[in-house]
C-alpha atoms as a PDB file:
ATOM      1  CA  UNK A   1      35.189  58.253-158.364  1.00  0.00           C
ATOM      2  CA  UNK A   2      35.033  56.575-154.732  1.00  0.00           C
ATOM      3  CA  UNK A   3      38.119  54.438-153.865  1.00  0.00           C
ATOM      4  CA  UNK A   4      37.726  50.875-152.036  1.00  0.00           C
ATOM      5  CA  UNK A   5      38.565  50.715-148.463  1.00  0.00           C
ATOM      6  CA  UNK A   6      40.443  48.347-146.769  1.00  0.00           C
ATOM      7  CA  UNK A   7      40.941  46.358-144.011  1.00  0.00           C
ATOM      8  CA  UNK A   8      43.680  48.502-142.992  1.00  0.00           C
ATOM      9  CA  UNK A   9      43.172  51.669-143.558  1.00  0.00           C
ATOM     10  CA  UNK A  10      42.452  54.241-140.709  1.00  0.00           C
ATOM     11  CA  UNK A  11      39.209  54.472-138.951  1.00  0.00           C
ATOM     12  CA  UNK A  12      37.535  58.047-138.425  1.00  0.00           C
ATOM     13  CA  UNK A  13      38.915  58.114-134.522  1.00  0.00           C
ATOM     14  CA  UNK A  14      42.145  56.966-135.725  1.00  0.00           C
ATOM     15  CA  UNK A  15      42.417  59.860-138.235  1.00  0.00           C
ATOM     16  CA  UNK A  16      40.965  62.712-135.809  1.00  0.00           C
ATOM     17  CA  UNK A  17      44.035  61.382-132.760  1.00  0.00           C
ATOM     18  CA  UNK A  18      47.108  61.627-135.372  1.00  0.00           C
ATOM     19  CA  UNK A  19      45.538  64.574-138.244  1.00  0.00           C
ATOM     20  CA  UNK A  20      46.441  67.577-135.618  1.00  0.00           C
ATOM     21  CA  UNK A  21      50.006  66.727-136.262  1.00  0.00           C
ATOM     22  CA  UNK A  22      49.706  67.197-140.294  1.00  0.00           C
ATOM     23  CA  UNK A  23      49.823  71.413-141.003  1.00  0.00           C
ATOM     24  CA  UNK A  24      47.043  72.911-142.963  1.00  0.00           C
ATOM     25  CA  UNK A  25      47.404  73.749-146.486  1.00  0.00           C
ATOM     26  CA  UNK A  26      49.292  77.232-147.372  1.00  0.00           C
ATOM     27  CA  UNK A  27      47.431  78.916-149.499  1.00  0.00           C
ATOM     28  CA  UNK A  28      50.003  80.830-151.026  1.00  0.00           C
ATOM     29  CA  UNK A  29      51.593  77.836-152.492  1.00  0.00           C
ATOM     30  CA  UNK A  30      50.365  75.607-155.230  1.00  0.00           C
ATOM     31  CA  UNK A  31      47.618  74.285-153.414  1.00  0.00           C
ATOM     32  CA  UNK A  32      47.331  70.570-152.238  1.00  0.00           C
ATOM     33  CA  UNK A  33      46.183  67.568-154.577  1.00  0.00           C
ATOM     34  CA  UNK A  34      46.672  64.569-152.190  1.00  0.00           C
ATOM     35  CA  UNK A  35      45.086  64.087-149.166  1.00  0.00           C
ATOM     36  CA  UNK A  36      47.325  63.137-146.378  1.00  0.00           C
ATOM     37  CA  UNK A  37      44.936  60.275-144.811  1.00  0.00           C
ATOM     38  CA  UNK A  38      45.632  58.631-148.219  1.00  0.00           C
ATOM     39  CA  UNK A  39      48.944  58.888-147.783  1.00  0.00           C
ATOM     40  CA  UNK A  40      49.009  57.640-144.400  1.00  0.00           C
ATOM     41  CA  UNK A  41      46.771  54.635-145.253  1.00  0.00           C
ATOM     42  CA  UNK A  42      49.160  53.781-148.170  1.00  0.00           C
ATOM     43  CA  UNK A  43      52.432  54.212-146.026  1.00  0.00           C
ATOM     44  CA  UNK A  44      50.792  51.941-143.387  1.00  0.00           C
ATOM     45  CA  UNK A  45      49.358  49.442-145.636  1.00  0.00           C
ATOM     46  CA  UNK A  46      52.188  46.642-146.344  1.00  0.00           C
ATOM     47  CA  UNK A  47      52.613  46.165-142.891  1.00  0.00           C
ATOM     48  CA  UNK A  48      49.041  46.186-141.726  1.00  0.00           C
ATOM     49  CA  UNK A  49      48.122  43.812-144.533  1.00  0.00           C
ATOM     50  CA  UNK A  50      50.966  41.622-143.715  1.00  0.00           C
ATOM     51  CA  UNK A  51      49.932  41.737-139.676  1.00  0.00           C
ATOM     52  CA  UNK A  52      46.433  40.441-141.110  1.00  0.00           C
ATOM     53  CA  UNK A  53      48.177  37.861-142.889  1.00  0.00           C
ATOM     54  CA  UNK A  54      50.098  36.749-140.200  1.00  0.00           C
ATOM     55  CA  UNK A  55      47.541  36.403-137.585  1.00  0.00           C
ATOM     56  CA  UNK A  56      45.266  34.305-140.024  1.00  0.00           C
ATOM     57  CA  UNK A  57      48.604  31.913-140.412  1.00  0.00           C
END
């Protein structure tokens, strides 16, 4: 199932400058079942939204 995007979440370019700093999965470890750019939009996401909200004030 798709997710919606938002407003705030990061665009493509965004993603490619900041995703060198994440490390790729180990695959001798239980293996990933979040993706960090989900995180990342959700950690940035109450203060974008709120930014949005303030500028529309």
């Amino acid at each position: 199932m798709m997710r919606l995007s938002y407003d705030t979440d990061l665009t493509d370019e965004q993603w490619l400058k900041i995703s060198s700093f994440y490390p790729e999965a180990n695959h001798r470890v239980r293996p990933r079942t979040q993706d960090f750019r989900e995180i990342i939009n959700a950690i940035l996401y109450p203060s974008l939204a709120l930014q949005n909200v303030a500028s529309t004030e």
